[in-house]
N, C-alpha and C. Protein backbone atom coordinates (compact mmCIF):
# COMPACT_ATOMS: atom_id res chain seq x y z
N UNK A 1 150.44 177.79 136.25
CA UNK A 1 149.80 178.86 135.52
C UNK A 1 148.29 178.70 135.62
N UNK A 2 147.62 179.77 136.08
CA UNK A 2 146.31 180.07 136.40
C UNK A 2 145.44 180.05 134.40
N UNK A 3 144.53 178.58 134.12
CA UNK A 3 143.55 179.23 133.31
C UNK A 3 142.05 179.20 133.46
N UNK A 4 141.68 180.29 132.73
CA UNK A 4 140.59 180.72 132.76
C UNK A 4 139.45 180.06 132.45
N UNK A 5 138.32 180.08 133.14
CA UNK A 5 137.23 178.95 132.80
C UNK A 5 136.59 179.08 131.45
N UNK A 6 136.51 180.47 131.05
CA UNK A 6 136.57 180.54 129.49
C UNK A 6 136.92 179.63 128.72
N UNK A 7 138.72 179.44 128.98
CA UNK A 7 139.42 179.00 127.96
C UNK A 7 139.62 177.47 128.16
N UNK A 8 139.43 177.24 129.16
CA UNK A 8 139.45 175.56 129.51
C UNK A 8 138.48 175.30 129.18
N UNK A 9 137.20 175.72 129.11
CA UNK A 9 135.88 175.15 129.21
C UNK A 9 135.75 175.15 127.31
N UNK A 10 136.73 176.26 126.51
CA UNK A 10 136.81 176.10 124.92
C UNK A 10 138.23 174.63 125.06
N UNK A 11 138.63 174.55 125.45
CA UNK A 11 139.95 173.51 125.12
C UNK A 11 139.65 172.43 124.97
N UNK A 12 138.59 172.49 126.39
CA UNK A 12 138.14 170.65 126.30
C UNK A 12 136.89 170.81 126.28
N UNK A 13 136.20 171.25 124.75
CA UNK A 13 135.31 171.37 124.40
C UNK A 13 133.84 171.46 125.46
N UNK A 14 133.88 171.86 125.85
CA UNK A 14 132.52 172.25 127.10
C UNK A 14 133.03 170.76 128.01
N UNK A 15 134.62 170.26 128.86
CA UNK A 15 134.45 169.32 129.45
C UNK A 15 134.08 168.00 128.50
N UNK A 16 133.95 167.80 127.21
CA UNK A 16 133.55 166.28 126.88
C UNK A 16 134.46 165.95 126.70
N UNK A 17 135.74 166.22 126.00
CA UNK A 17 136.81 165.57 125.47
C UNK A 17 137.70 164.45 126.54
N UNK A 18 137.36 163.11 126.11
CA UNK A 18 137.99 161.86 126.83
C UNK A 18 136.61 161.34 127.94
N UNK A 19 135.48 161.74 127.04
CA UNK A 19 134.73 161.05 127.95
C UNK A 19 133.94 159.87 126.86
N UNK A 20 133.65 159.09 126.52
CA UNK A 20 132.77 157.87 125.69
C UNK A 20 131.94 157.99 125.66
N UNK A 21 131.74 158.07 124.14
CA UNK A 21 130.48 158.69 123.33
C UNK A 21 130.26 157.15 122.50
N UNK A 22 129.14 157.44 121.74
CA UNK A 22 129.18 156.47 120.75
C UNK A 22 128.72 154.72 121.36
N UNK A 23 128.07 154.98 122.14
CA UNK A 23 128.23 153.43 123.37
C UNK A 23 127.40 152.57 122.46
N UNK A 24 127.97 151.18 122.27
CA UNK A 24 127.52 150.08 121.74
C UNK A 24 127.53 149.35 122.36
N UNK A 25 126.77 148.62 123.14
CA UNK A 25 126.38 147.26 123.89
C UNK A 25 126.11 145.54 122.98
N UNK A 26 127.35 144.91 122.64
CA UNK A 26 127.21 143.76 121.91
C UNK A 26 127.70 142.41 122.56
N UNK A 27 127.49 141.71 121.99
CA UNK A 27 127.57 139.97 122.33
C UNK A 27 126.78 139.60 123.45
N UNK A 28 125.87 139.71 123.59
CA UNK A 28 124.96 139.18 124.39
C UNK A 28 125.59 140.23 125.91
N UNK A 29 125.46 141.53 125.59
CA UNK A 29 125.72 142.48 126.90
C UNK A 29 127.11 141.64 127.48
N UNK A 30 128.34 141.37 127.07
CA UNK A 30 129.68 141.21 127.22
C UNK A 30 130.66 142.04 126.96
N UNK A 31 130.07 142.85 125.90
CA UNK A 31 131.09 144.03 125.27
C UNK A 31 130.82 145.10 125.02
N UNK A 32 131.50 146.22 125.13
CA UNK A 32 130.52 147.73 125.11
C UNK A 32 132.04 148.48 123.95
N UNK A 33 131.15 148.54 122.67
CA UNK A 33 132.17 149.76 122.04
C UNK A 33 132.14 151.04 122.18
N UNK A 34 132.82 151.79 122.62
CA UNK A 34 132.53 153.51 122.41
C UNK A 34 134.06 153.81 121.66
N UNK A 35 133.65 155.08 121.44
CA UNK A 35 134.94 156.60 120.87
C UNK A 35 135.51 157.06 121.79
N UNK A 36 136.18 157.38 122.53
CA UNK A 36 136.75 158.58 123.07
C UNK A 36 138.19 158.63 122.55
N UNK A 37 138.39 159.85 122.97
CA UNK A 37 139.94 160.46 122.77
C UNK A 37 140.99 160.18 124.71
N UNK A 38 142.04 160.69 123.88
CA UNK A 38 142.83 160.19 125.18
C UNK A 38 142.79 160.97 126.45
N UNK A 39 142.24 161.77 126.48
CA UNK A 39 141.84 163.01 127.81
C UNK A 39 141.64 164.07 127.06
N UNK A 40 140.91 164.77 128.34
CA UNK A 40 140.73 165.90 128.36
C UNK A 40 141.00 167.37 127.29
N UNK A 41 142.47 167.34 126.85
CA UNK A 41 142.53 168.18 125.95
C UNK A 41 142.62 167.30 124.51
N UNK A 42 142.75 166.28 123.85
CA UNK A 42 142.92 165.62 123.18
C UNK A 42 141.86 165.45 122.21
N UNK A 43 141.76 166.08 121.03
CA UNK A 43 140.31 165.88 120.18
C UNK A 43 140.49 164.76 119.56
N UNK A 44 141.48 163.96 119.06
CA UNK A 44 141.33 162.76 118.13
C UNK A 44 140.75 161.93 118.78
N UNK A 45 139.48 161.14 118.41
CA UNK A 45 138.44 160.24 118.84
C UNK A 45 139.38 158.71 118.36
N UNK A 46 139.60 157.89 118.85
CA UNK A 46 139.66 156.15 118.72
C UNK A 46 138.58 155.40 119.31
N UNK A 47 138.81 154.13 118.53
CA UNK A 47 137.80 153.10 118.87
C UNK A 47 138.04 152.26 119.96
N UNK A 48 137.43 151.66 121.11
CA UNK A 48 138.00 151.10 122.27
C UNK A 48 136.85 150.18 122.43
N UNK A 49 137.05 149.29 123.05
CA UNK A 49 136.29 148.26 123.11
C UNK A 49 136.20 147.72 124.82
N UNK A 50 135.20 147.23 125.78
CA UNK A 50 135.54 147.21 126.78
C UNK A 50 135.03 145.97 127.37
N UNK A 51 135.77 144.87 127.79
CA UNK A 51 135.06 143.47 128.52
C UNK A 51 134.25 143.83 129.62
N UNK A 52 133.04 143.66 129.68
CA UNK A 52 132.44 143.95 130.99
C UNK A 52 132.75 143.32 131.60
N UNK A 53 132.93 141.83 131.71
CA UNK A 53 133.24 140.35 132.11
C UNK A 53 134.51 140.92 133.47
N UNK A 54 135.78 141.36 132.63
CA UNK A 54 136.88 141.50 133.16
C UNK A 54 136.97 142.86 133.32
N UNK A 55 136.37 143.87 133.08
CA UNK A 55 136.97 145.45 132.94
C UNK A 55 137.91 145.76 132.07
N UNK A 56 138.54 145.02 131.30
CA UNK A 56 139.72 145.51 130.84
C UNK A 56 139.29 146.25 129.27
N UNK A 57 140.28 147.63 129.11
CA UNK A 57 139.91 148.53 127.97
C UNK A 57 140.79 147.68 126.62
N UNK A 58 140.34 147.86 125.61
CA UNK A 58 141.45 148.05 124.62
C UNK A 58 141.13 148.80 123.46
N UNK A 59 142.44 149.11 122.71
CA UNK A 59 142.16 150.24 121.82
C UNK A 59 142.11 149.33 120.60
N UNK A 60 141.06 149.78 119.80
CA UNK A 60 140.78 148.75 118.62
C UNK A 60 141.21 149.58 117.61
N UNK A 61 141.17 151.59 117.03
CA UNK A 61 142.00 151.46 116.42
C UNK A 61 142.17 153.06 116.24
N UNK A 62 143.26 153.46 115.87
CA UNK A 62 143.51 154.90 116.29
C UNK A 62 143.77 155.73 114.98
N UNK A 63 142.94 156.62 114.55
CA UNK A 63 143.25 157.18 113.21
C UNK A 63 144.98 158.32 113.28
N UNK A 64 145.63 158.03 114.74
CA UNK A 64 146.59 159.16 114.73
C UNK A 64 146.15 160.17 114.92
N UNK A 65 147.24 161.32 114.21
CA UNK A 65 147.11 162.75 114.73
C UNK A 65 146.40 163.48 114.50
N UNK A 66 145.46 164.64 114.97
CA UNK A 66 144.56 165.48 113.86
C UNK A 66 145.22 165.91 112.56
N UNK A 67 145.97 164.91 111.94
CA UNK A 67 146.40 165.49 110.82
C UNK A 67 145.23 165.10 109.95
N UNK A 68 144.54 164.07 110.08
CA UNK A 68 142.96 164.34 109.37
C UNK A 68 142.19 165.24 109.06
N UNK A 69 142.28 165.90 109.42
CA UNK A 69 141.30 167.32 109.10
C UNK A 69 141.63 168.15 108.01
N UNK A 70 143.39 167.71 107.29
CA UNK A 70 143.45 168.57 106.51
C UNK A 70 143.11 167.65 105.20
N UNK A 71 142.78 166.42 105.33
CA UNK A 71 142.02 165.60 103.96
C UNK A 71 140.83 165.68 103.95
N UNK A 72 139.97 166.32 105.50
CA UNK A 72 138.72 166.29 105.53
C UNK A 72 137.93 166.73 104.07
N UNK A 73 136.83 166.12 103.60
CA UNK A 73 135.98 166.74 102.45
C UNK A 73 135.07 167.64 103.14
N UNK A 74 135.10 168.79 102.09
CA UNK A 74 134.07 169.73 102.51
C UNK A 74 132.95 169.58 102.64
N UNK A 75 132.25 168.09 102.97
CA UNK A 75 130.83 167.57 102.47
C UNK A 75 131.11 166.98 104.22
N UNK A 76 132.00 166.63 104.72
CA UNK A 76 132.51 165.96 105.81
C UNK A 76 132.69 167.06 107.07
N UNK A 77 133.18 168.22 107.03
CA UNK A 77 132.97 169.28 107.46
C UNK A 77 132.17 169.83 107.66
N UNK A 78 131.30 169.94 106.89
CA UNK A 78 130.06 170.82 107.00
C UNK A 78 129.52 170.24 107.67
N UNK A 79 129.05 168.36 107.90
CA UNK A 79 128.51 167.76 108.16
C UNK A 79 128.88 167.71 109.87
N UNK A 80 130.27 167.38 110.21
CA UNK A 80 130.53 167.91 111.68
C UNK A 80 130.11 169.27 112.35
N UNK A 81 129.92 170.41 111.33
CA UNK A 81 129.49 171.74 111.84
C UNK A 81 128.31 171.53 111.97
N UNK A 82 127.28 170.82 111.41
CA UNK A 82 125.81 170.91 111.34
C UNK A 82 125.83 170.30 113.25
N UNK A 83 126.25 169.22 113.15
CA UNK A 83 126.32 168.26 114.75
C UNK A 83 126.76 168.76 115.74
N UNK A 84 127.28 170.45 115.31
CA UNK A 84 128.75 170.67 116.55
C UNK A 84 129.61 169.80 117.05
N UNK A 85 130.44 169.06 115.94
CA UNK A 85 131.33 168.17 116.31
C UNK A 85 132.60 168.74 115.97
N UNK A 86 133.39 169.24 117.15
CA UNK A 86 134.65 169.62 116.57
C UNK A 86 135.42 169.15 116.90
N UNK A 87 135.81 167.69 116.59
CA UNK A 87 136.71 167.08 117.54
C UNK A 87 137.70 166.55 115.99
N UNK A 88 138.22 165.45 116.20
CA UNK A 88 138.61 164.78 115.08
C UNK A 88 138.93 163.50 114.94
N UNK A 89 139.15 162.85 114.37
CA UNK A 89 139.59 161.10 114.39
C UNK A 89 138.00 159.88 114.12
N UNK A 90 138.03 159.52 114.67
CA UNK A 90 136.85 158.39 114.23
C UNK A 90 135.39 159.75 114.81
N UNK A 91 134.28 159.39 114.16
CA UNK A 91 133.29 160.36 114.33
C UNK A 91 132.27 159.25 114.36
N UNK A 92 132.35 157.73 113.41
CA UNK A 92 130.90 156.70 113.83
C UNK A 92 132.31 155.34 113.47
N UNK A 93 130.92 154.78 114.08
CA UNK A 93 131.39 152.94 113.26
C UNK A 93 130.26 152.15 113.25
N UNK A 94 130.67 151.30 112.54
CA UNK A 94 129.78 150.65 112.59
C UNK A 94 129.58 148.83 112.88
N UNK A 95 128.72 148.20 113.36
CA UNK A 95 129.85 146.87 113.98
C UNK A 95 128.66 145.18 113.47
N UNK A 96 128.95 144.26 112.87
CA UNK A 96 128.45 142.97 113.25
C UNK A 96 128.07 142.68 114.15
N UNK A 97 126.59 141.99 114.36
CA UNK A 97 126.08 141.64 115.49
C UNK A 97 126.83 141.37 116.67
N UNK A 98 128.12 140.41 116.69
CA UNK A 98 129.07 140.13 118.08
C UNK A 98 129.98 140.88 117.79
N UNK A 99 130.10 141.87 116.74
CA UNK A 99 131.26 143.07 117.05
C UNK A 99 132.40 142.85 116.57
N UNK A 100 132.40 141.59 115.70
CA UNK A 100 133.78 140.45 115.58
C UNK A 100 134.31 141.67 114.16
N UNK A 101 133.65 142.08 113.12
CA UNK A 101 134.07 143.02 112.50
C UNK A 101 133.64 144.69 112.53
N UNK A 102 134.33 145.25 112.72
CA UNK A 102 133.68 146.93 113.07
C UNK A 102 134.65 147.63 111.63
N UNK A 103 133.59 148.77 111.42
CA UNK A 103 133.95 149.32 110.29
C UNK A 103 133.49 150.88 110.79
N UNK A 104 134.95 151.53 110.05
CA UNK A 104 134.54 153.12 110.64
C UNK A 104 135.57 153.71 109.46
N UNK A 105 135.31 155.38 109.43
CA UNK A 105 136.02 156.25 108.35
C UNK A 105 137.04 156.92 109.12
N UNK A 106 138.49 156.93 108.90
CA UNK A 106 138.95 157.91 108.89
C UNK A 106 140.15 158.25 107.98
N UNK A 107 140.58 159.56 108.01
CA UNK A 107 141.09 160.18 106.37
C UNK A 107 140.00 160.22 105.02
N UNK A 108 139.25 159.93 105.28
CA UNK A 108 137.92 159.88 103.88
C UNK A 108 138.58 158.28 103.37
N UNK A 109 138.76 157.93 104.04
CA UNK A 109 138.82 156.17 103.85
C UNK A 109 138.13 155.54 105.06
N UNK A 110 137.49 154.28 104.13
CA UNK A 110 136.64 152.94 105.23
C UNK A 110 137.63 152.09 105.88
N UNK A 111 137.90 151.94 107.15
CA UNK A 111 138.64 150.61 107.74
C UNK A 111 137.90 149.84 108.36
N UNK A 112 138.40 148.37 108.03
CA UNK A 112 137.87 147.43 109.00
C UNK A 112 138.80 146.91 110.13
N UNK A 113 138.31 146.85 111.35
CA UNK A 113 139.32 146.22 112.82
C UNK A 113 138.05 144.84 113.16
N UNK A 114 139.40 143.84 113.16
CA UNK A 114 138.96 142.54 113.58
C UNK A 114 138.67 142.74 114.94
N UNK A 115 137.78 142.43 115.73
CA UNK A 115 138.02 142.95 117.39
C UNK A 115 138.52 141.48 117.77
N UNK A 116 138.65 140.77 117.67
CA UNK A 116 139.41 139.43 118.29
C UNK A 116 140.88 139.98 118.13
N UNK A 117 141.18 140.02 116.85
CA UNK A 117 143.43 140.25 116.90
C UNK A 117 143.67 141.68 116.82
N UNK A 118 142.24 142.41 116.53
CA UNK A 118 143.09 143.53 116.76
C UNK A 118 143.54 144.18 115.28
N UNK A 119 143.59 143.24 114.28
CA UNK A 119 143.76 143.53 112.81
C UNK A 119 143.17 144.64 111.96
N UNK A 120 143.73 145.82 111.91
CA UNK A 120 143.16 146.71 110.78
C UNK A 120 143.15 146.77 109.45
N UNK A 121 142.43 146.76 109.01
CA UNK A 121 143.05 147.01 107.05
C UNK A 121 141.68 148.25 106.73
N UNK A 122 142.30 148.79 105.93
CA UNK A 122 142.26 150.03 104.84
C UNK A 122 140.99 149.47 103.55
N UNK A 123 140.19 149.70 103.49
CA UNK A 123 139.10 149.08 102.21
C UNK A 123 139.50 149.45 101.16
N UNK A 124 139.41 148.86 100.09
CA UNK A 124 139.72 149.68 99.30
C UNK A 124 138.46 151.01 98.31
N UNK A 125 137.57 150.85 99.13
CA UNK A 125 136.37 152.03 98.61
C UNK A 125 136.78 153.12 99.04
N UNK A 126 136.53 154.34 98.57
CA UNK A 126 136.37 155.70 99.22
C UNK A 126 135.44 156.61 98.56
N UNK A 127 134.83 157.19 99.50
CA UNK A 127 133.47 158.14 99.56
C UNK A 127 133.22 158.50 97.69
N UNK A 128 132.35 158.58 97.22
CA UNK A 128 132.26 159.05 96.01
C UNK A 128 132.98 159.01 95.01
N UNK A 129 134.11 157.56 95.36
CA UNK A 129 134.44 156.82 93.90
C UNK A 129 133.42 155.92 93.63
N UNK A 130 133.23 155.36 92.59
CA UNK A 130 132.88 153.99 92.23
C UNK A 130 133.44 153.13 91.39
């Protein structure tokens, strides 16, 4: 089936979707974190981590399906419309000097991923409780 450059060029958002955004260069230029999603049509963003050393990718941690968007806060929304970000799943993180703990939002909850095991846990803070 023939589509239209219109509609491909809206699907996979002007071509970015599954390309790595977000590039972090840590441990003494050994490790590079970025976002991307899994291709091309795929908006949910994960965290991936990449050995320069060896090449090898891994996925550090995957918020799942765009079913996020329907917990999104309207303070969180707006805030992707201001950026033209219409994608969904991880949007930042943030990481320790060697990267050993990274911390990012998704569902309007904070997680932390160990990048050595791979370990996620859930914080227990969220946005505008205290």
């Amino acid at each position: 089936m023939h589509v239209s450059f219109p509609r491909m060029l809206s699907r996979t958002q002007r071509f970015t979707l599954g390309r790595p955004q977000r590039l972090t260069l840590v441990a003494g230029g050994l490790r590079l974190l970025f976002l991307r999603s899994s291709g091309g049509e795929d908006r949910v963003r994960r965290l991936w981590v990449l050995d320069l050393a060896t090449g090898q990718e891994r996925l550090l941690a995957d918020p799942g399906e765009p079913a996020g968007e329907t917990t999104m806060s309207a303070a969180e929304r707006a805030r992707r419309e201001r950026a033209r970000d219409r994608s969904a799943g991880i949007s930042g993180y943030s990481a320790d000097r060697e990267a050993r703990l990274i911390a990012y939002t998704a569902d309007q909850r904070l997680h932390v991923v160990d990048a050595g095991t791979g370990e996620a846990r859930r914080a227990s803070w969220r946005p505008g409780r205290r």
